[in-house]
N, C-alpha and C. Protein backbone atom coordinates (compact mmCIF):
# COMPACT_ATOMS: atom_id res chain seq x y z
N UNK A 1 -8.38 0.10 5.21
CA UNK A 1 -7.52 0.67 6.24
C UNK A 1 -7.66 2.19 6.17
N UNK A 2 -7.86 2.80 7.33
CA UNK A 2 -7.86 4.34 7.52
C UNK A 2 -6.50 4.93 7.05
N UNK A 3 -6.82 5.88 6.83
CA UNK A 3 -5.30 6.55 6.26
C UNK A 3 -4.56 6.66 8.02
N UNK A 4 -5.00 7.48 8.60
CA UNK A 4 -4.36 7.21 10.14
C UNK A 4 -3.48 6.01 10.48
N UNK A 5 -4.58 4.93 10.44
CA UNK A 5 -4.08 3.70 10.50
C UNK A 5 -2.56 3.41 9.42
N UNK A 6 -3.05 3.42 8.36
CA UNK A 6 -1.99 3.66 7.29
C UNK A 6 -0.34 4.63 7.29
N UNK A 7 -0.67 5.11 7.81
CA UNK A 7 0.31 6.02 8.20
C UNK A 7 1.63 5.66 9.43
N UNK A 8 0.47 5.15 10.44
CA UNK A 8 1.22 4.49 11.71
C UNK A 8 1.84 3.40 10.97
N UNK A 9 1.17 2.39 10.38
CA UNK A 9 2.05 1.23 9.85
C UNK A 9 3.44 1.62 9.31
N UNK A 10 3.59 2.44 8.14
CA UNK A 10 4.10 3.12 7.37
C UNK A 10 5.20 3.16 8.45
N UNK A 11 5.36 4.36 9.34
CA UNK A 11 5.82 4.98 9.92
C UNK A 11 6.76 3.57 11.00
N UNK A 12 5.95 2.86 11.22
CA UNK A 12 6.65 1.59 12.35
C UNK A 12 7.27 0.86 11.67
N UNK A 13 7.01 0.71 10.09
CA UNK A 13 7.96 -0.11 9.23
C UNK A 13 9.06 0.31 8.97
N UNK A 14 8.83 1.62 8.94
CA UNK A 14 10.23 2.38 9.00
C UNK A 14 10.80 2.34 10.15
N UNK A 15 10.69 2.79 10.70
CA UNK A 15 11.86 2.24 12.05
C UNK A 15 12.29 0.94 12.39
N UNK A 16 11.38 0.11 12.22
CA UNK A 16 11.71 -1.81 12.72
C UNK A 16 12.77 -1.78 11.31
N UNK A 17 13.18 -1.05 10.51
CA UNK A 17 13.56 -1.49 9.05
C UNK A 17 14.93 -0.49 9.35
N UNK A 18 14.69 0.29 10.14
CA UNK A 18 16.02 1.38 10.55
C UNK A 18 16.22 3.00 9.85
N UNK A 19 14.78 2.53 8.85
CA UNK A 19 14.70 3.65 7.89
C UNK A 19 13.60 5.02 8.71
N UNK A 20 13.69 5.69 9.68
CA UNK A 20 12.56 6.49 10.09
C UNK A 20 11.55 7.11 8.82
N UNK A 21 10.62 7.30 8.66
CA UNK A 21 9.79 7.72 8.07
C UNK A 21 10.07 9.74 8.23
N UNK A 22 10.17 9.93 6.84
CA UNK A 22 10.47 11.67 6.90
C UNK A 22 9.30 12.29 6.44
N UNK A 23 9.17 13.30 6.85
CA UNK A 23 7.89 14.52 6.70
C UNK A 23 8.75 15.30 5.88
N UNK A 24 7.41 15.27 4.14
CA UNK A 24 8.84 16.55 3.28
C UNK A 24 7.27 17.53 3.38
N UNK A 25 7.34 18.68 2.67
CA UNK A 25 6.33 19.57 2.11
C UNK A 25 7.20 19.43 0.33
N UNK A 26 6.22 19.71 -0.75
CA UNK A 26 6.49 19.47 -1.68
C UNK A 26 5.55 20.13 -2.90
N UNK A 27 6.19 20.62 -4.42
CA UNK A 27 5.68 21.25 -5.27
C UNK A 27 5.28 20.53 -6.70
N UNK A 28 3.55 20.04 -6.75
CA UNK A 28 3.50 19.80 -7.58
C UNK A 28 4.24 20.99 -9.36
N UNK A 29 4.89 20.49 -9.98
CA UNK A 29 5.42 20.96 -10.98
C UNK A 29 4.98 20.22 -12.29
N UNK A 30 4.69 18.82 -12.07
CA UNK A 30 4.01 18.09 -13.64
C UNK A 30 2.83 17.37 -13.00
N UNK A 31 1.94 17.64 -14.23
CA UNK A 31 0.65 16.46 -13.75
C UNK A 31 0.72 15.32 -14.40
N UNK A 32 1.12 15.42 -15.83
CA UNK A 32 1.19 14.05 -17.19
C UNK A 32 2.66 13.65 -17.72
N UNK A 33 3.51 12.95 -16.42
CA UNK A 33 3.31 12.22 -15.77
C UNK A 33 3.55 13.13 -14.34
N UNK A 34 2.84 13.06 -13.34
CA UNK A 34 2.75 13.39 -11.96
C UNK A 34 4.90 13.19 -11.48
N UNK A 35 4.71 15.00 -11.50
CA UNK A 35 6.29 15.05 -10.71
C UNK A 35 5.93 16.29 -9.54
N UNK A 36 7.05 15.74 -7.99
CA UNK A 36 6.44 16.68 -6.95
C UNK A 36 7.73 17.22 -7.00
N UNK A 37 8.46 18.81 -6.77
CA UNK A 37 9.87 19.00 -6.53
C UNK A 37 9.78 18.96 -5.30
N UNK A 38 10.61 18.49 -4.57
CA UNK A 38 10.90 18.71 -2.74
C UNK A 38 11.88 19.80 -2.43
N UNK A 39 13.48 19.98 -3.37
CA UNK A 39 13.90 20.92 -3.38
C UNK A 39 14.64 21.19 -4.29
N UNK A 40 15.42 22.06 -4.65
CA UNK A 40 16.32 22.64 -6.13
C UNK A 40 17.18 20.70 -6.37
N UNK A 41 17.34 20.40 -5.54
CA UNK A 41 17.99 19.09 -5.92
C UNK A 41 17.20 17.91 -6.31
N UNK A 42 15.80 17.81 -5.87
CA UNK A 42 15.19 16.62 -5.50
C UNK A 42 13.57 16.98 -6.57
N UNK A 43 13.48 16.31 -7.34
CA UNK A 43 12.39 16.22 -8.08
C UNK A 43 11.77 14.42 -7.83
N UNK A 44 10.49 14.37 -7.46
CA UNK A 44 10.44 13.01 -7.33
C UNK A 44 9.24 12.71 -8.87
N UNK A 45 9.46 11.84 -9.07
CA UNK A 45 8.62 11.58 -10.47
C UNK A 45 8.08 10.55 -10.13
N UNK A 46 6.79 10.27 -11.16
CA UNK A 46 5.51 9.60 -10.72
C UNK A 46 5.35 8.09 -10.21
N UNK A 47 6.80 7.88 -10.91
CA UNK A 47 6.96 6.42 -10.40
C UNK A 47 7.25 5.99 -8.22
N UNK A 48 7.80 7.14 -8.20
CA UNK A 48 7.92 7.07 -6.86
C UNK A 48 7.26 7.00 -5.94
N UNK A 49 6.01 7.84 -6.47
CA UNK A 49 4.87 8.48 -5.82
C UNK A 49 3.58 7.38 -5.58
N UNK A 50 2.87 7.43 -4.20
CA UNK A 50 1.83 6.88 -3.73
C UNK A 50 0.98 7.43 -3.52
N UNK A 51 -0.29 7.80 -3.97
CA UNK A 51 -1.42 8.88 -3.78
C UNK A 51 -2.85 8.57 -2.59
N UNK A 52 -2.89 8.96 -1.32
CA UNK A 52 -3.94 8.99 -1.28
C UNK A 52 -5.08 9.46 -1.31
N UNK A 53 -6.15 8.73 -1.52
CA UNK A 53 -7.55 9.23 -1.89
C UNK A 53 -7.85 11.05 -1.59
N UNK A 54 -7.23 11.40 -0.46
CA UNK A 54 -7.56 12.44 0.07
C UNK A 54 -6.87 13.23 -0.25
N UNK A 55 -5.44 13.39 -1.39
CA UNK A 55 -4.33 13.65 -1.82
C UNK A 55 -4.87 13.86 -3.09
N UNK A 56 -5.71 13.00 -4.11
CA UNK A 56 -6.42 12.90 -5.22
C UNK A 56 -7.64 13.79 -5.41
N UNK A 57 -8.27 14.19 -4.05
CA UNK A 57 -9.32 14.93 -4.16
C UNK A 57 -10.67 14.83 -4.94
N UNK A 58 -10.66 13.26 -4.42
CA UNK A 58 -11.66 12.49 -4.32
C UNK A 58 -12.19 12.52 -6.31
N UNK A 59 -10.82 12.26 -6.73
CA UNK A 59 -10.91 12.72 -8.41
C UNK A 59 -10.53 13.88 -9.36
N UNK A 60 -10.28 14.76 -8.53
CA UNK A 60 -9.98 16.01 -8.67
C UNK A 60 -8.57 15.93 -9.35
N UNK A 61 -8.26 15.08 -8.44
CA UNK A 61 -6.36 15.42 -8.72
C UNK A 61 -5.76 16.78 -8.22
N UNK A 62 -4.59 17.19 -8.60
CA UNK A 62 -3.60 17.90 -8.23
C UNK A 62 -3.80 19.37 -9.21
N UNK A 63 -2.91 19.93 -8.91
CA UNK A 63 -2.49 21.08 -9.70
C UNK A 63 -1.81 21.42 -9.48
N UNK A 64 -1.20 22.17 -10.65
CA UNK A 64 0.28 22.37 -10.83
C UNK A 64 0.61 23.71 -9.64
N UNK A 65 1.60 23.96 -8.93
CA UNK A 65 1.96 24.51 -8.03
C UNK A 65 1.30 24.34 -6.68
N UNK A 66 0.34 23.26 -6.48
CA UNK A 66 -0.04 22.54 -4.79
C UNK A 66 1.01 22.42 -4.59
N UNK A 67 0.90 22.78 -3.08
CA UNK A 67 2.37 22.15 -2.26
C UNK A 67 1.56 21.35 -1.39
N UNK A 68 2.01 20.13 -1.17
CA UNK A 68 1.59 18.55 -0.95
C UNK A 68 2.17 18.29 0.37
N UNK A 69 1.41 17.52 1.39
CA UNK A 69 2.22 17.02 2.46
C UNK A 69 2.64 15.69 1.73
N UNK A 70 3.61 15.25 1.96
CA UNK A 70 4.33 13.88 2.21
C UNK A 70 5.39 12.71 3.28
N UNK A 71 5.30 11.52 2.98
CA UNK A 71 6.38 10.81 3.70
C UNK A 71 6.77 9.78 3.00
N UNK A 72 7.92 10.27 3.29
CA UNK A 72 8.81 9.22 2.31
C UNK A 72 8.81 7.50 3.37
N UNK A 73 9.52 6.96 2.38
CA UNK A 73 9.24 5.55 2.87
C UNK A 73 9.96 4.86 2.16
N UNK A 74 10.45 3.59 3.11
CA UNK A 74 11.52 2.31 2.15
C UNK A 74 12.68 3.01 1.83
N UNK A 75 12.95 3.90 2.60
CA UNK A 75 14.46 4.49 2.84
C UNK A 75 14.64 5.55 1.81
N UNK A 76 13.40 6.34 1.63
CA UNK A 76 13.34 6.98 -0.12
C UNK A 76 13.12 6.36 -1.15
N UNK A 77 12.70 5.56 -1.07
CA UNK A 77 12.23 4.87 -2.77
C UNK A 77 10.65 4.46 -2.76
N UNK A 78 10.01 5.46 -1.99
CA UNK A 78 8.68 4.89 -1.67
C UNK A 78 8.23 6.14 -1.12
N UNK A 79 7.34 7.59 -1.93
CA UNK A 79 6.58 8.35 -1.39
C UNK A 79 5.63 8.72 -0.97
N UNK A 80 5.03 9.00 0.16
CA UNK A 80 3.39 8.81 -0.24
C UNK A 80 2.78 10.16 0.38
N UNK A 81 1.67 10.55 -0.68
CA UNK A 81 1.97 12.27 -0.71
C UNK A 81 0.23 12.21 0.25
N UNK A 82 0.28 12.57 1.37
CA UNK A 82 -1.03 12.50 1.78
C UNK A 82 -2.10 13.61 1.88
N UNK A 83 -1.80 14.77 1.47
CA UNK A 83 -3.16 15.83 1.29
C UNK A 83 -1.97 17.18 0.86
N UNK A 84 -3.01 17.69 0.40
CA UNK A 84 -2.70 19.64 -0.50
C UNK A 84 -2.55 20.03 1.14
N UNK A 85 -1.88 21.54 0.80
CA UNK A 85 -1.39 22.16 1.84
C UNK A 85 -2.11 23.30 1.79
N UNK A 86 -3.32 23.46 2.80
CA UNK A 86 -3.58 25.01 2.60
C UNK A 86 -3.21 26.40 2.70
N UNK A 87 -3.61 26.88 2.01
CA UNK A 87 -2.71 28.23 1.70
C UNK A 87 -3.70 29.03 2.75
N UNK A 88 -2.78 29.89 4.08
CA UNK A 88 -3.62 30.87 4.89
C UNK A 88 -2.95 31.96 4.39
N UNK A 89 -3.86 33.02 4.36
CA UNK A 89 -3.61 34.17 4.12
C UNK A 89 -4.34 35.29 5.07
C-alpha cells in the first residue's frame, strides 16, 4: 500500500469511528527508545509511535531534534509520524 493510499484509509477510519484524524508537527527528543515531544505537555513514547519507511529514511532513522510530520490515530493511542520537516532558511 502507498503511503498516500495509507493515509486516506487512516484518515476515513477516523471519521467512520468519530475520531477525525489530527495533523501534529513534533520533536524528536529520544532515539533509544524513540520519544517525539508534541508540546510542553505531550511527550509521545515509542510505544505509540508508527514509522513510515519515508519517516525512517530509508534506514537512516531520526535525530535527535527533527521535527517530524505526524497523525494521530485511534482517538490518540495510535501515531504515525510520516516524514522529517525541512528546515528553510
Amino acid at each position: 500500500m502507498k503511503m498516500a493510499e495509507a493515509i486516506k484509509e487512516i484518515c476515513r477510519n477516523q471519521n467512520e469511528a468519530g475520531y477525525p484524524a489530527d495533523f501534529m508537527i513534533g520533536t524528536v527528543v529520544s532515539l533509544e527508545p524513540y520519544e517525539i515531544r508534541i508540546n510542553e505537555k505531550l511527550t509521545l513514547t515509542e510505544s505509540f509511535l508508527v514509522f513510515t519507511e519515508t519517516a525512517m529514511g530509508n534506514g537512516y532513522g531520526l535525530d535527535i531534534d527533527d521535527r517530524v510530520a505526524i497523525l494521530s490515530a485511534g482517538g490518540g493511542q495510535r501515531y504515525l509520524v510520516i516524514d522529517r520537516i525541512a528546515e528553510v532558511e
